[in-house]
Structures are given as structure tokens and as C-alpha cells.
C-alpha atoms as a PDB file:
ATOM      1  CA  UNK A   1      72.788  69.406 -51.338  1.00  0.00           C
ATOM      2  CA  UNK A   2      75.429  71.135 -50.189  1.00  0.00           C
ATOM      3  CA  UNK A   3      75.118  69.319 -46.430  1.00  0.00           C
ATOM      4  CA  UNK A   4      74.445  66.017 -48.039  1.00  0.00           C
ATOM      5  CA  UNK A   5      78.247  65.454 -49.380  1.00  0.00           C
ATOM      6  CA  UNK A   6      79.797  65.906 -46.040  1.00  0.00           C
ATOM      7  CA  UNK A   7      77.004  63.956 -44.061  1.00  0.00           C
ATOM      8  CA  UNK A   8      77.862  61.246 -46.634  1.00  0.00           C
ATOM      9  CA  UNK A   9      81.211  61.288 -45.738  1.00  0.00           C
ATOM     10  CA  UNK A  10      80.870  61.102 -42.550  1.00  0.00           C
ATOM     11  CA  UNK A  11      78.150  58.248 -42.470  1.00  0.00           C
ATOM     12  CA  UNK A  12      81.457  55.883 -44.448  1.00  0.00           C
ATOM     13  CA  UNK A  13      83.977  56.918 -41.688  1.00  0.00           C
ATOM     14  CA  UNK A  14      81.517  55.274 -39.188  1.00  0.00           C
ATOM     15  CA  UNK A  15      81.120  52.083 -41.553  1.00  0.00           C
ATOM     16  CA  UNK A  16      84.532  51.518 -42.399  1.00  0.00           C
ATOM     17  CA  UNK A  17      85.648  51.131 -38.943  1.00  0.00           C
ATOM     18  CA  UNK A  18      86.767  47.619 -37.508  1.00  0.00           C
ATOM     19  CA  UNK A  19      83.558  45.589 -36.367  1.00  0.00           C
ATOM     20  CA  UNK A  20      85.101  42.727 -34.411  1.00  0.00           C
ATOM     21  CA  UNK A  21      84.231  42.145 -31.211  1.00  0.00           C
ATOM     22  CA  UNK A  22      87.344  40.549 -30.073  1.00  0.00           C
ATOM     23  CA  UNK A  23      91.256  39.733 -30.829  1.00  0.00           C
ATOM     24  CA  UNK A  24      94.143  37.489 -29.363  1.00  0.00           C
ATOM     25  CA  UNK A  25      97.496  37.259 -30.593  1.00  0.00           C
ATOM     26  CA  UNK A  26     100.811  34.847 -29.591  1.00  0.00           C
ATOM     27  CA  UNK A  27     104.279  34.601 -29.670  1.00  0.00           C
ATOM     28  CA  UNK A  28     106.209  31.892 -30.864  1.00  0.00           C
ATOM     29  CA  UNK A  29     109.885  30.750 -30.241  1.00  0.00           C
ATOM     30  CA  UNK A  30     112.795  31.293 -32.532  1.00  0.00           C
ATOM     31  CA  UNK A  31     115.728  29.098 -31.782  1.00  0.00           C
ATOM     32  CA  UNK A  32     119.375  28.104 -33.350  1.00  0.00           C
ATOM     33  CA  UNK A  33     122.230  26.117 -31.849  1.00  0.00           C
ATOM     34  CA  UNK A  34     125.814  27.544 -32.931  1.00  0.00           C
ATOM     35  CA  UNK A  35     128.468  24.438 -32.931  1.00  0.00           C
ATOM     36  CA  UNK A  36     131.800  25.149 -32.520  1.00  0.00           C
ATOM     37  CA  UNK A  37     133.898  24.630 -35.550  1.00  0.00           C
ATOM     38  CA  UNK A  38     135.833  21.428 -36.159  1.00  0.00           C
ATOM     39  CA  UNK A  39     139.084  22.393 -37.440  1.00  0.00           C
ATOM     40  CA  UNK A  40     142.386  20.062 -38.771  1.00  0.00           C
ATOM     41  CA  UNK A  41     145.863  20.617 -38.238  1.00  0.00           C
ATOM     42  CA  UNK A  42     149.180  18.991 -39.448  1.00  0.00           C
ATOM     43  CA  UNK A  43     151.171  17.704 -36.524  1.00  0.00           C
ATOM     44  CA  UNK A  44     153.439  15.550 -38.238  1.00  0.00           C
ATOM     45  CA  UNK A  45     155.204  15.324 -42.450  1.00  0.00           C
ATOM     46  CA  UNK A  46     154.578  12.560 -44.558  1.00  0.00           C
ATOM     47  CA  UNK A  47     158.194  11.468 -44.913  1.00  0.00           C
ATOM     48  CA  UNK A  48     158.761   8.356 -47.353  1.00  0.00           C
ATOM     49  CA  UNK A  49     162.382   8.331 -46.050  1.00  0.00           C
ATOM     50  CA  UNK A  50     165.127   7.710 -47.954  1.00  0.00           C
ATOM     51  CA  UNK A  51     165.962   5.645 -51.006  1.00  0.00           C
ATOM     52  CA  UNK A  52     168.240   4.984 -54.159  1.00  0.00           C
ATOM     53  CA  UNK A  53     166.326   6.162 -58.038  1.00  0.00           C
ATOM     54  CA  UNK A  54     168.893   3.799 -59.974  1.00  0.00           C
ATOM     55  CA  UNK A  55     165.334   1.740 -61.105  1.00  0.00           C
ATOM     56  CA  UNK A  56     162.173   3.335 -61.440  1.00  0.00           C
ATOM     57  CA  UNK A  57     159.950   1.930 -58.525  1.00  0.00           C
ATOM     58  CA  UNK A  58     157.103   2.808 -55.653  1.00  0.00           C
ATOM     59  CA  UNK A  59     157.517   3.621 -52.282  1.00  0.00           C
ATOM     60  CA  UNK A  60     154.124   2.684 -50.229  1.00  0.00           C
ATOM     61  CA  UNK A  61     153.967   4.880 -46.927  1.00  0.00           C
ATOM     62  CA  UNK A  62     151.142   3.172 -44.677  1.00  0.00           C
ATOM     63  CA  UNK A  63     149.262   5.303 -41.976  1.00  0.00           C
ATOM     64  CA  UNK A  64     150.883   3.204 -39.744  1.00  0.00           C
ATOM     65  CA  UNK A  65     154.486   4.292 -40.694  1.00  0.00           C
ATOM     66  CA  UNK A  66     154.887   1.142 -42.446  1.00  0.00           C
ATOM     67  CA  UNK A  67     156.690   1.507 -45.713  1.00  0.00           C
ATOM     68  CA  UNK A  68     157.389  -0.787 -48.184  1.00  0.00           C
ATOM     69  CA  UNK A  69     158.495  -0.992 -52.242  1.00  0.00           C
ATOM     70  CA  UNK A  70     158.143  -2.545 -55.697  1.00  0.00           C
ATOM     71  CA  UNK A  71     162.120  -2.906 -55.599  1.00  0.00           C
ATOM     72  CA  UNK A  72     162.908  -3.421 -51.835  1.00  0.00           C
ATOM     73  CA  UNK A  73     166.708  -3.022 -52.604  1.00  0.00           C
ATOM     74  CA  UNK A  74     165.908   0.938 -53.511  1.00  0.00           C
ATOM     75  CA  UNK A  75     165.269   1.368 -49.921  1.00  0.00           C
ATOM     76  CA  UNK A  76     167.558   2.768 -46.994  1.00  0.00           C
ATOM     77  CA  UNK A  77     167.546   2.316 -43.509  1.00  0.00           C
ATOM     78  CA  UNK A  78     168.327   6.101 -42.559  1.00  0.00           C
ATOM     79  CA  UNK A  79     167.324   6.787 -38.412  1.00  0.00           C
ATOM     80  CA  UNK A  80     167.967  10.795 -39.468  1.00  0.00           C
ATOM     81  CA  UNK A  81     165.041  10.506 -41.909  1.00  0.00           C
ATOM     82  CA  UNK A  82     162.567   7.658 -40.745  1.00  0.00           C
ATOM     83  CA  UNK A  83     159.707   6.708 -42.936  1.00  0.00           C
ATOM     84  CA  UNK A  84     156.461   7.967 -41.072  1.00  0.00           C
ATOM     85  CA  UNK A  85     152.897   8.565 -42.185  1.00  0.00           C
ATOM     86  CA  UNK A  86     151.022  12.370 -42.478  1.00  0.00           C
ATOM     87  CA  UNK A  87     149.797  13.341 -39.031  1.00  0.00           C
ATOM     88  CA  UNK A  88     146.669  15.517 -38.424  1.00  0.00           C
ATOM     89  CA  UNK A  89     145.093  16.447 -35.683  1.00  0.00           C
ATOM     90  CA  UNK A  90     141.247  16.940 -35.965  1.00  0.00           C
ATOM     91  CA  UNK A  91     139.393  19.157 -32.967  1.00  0.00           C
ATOM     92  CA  UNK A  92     136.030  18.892 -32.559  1.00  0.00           C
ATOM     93  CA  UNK A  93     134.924  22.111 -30.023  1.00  0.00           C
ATOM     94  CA  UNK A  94     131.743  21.204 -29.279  1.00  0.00           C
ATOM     95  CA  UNK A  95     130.825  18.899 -26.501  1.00  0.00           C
ATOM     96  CA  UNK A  96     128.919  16.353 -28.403  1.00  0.00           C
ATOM     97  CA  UNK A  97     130.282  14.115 -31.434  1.00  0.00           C
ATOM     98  CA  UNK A  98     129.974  15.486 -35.052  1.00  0.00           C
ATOM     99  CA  UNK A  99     129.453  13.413 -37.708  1.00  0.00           C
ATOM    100  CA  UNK A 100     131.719  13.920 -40.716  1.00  0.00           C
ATOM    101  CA  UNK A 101     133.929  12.791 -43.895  1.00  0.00           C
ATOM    102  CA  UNK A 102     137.653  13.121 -44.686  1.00  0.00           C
ATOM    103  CA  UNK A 103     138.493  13.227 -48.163  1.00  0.00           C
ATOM    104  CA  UNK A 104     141.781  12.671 -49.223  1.00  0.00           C
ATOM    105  CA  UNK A 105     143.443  14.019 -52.268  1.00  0.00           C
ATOM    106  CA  UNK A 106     143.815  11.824 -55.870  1.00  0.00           C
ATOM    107  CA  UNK A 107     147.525  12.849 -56.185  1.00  0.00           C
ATOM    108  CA  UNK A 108     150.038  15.611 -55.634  1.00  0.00           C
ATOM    109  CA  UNK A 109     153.353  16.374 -56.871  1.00  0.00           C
ATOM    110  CA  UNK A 110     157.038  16.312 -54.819  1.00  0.00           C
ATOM    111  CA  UNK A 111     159.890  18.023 -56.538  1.00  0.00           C
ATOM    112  CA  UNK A 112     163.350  18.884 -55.932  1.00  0.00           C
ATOM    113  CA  UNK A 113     165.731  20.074 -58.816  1.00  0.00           C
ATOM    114  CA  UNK A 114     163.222  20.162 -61.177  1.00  0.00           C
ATOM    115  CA  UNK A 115     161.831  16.430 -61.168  1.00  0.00           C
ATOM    116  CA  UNK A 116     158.403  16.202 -60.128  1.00  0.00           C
ATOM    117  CA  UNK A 117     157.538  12.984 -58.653  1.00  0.00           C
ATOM    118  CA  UNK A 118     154.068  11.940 -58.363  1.00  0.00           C
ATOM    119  CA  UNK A 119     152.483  10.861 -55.097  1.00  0.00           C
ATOM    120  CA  UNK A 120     149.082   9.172 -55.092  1.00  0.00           C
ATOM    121  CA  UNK A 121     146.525   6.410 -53.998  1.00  0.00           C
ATOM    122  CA  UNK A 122     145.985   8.390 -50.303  1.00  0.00           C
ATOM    123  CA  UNK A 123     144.894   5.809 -47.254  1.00  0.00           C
ATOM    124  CA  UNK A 124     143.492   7.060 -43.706  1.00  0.00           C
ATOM    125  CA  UNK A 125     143.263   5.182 -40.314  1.00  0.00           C
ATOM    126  CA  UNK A 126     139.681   6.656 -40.724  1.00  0.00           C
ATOM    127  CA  UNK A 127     137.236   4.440 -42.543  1.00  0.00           C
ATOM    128  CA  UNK A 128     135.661   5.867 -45.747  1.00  0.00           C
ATOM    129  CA  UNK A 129     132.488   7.675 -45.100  1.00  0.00           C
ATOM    130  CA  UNK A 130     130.730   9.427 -42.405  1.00  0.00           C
ATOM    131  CA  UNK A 131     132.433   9.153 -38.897  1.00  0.00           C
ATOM    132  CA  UNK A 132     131.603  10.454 -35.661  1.00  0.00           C
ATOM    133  CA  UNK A 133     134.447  13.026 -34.722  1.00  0.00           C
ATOM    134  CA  UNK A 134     134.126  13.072 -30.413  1.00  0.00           C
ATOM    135  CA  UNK A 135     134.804  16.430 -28.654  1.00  0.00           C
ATOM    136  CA  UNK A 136     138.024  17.185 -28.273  1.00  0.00           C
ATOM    137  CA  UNK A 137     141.356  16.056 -30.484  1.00  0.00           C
ATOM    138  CA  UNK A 138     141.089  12.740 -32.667  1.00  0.00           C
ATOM    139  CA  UNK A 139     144.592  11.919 -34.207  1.00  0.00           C
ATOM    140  CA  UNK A 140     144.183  11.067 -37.615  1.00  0.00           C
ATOM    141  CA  UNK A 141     147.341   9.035 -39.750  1.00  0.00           C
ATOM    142  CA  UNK A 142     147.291   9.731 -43.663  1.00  0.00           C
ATOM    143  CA  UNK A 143     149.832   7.135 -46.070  1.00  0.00           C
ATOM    144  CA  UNK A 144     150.084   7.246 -49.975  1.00  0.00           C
ATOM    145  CA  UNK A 145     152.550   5.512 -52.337  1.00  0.00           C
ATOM    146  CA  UNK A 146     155.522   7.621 -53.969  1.00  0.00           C
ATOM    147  CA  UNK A 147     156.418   7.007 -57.637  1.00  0.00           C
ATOM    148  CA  UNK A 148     160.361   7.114 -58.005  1.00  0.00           C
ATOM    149  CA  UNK A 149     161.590   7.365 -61.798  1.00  0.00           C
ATOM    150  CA  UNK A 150     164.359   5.949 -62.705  1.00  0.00           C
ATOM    151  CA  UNK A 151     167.536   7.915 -62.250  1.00  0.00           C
ATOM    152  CA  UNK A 152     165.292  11.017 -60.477  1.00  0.00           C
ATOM    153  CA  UNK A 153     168.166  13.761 -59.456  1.00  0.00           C
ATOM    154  CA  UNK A 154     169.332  13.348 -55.585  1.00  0.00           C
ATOM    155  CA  UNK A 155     167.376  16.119 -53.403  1.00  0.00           C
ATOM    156  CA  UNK A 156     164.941  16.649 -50.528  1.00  0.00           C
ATOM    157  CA  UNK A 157     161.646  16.236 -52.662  1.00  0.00           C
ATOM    158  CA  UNK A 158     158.496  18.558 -50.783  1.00  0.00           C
ATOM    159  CA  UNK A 159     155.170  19.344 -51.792  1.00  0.00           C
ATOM    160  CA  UNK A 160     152.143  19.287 -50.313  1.00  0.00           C
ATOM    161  CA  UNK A 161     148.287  17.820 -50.286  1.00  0.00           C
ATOM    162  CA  UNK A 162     144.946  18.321 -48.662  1.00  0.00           C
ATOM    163  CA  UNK A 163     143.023  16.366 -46.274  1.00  0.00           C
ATOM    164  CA  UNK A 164     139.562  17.872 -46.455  1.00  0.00           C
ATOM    165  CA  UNK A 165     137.138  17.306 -43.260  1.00  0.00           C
ATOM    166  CA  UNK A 166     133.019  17.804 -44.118  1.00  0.00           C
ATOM    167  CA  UNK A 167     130.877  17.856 -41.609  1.00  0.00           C
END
């Protein structure tokens, strides 16, 4: 008895060992692809120019430079402050075209003396929706409409808003 316990063990080692005959093994491939990042810049103010607040009116800004209002007489003709749409400049790094979306904001604020005046309804010369961005700089033009209240304080009204690219 006293051999039979080891001779036991010894007869599982040999069964417990690894009866196939044969193996094979593979590698497979990993693989990413970094982009480089598209990134926006402001090149250029949104400047609605100058105007007159004795009546409560809009001031449209087109991406264009274009600007026009609900009470043309409030408008003036001032070279030293010209009317001219947001500028951005939007760099795509990579060497092929991304496709992305610009979002514009809903509305922001300007305010000098304490007077806020709102500034909303946003436009783009980019269409809405997905848009192929090529590599390198795209210039992108940004125009909203100004509302002027009646009698607002003279000042140089500033604020700012976000243009948002997704891609």
C-alpha cells in the first residue's frame, strides 16, 4: 500500500499530459490611420458698421459683406468702420478631404455701456449639412442680423459667438 499512492500519482502525471499530435498558430494585422486635426480660426470681425438707435430697427450683415436694415435711414456710410461679414479660416491637415458640419450659434449678445443688444439668425457661405472640407485652408464667411433698440447708448458694442466645425 504504501508504493501504490505514489505509483498512482505518477500513472495521472503521464495521463494528464497534452495528447495532440500537432499545432499551428497565426498572426493577424492591427491597423489605425491618425488624421490630422481640422482646426478653425478667426481671420476677420463681424463688424455691422455704423448706425443711428433714434428707432428701434435690424441691421442684416450678409456673408458677403452685404448689409442692409428694417429702417435704411439708421444706417451710415462710415469707410473707418465698413460693414463686413465674420471671417474664419478652416484647415484641414490631412491630405485627403474630410467630411464635416459647421454649426452656427442661435444668438449672442453685443454690449457697450451696459445695453446688451441681441445678435441672431447666423448665415454661412457653407451650405447646411455635411461638406467636404479639402486639405489645406477653406475660407469660410459667417453674417447674422443685429437688433438695435431704440435710443441704445452710443458705444463700440463687442461680444462674441461660436462657429462649431464636426467632423
Amino acid at each position: 500500500m504504501r508504493y501504490l499512492l505514489p505509483l498512482t500519482a505518477i500513472a495521472l502525471c503521464f495521463c494528464a499530459t497534452n495528447t495532440m499530435a500537432a499545432s499551428d498558430s497565426a498572426q493577424g494585422d492591427a491597423k489605425a490611420k491618425i488624421i490630422a486635426p481640422v482646426t478653425i480660426t478667426e481671420s476677420e470681425d463681424m463688424n455691422f458698421g455704423t448706425m443711428l438707435s433714434s428707432q428701434a430697427h435690424n441691421v442684416t450683415l450678409d456673408h458677403a459683406d452685404g448689409r442692409t436694415s428694417t429702417v435704411s435711414t439708421m444706417l451710415v456710410d462710415d469707410s473707418a468702420n465698413a460693414p463686413k461679414s465674420g471671417k474664419f479660416v478652416i484647415n484641414n491637415g490631412g491630405t485627403a478631404p474630410v467630411t464635416a458640419t459647421i454649426s452656427l450659434p442661435a444668438s449672442t449678445t453685443v454690449s457697450a455701456n451696459g445695453t446688451n443688444l441681441t445678435v441672431d439668425t447666423f448665415t454661412s457661405d457653407f451650405p447646411t449639412g455635411s461638406n467636404n472640407i479639402p486639405a489645406g485652408d477653406t475660407d469660410l464667411n459667417v453674417g447674422a442680423t443685429l437688433h438695435v433698440t431704440v435710443n441704445a447708448p452710443a458705444g463700440d458694442y463687442t461680444g462674441q459667438y461660436t462657429v462649431t466645425i464636426s467632423y
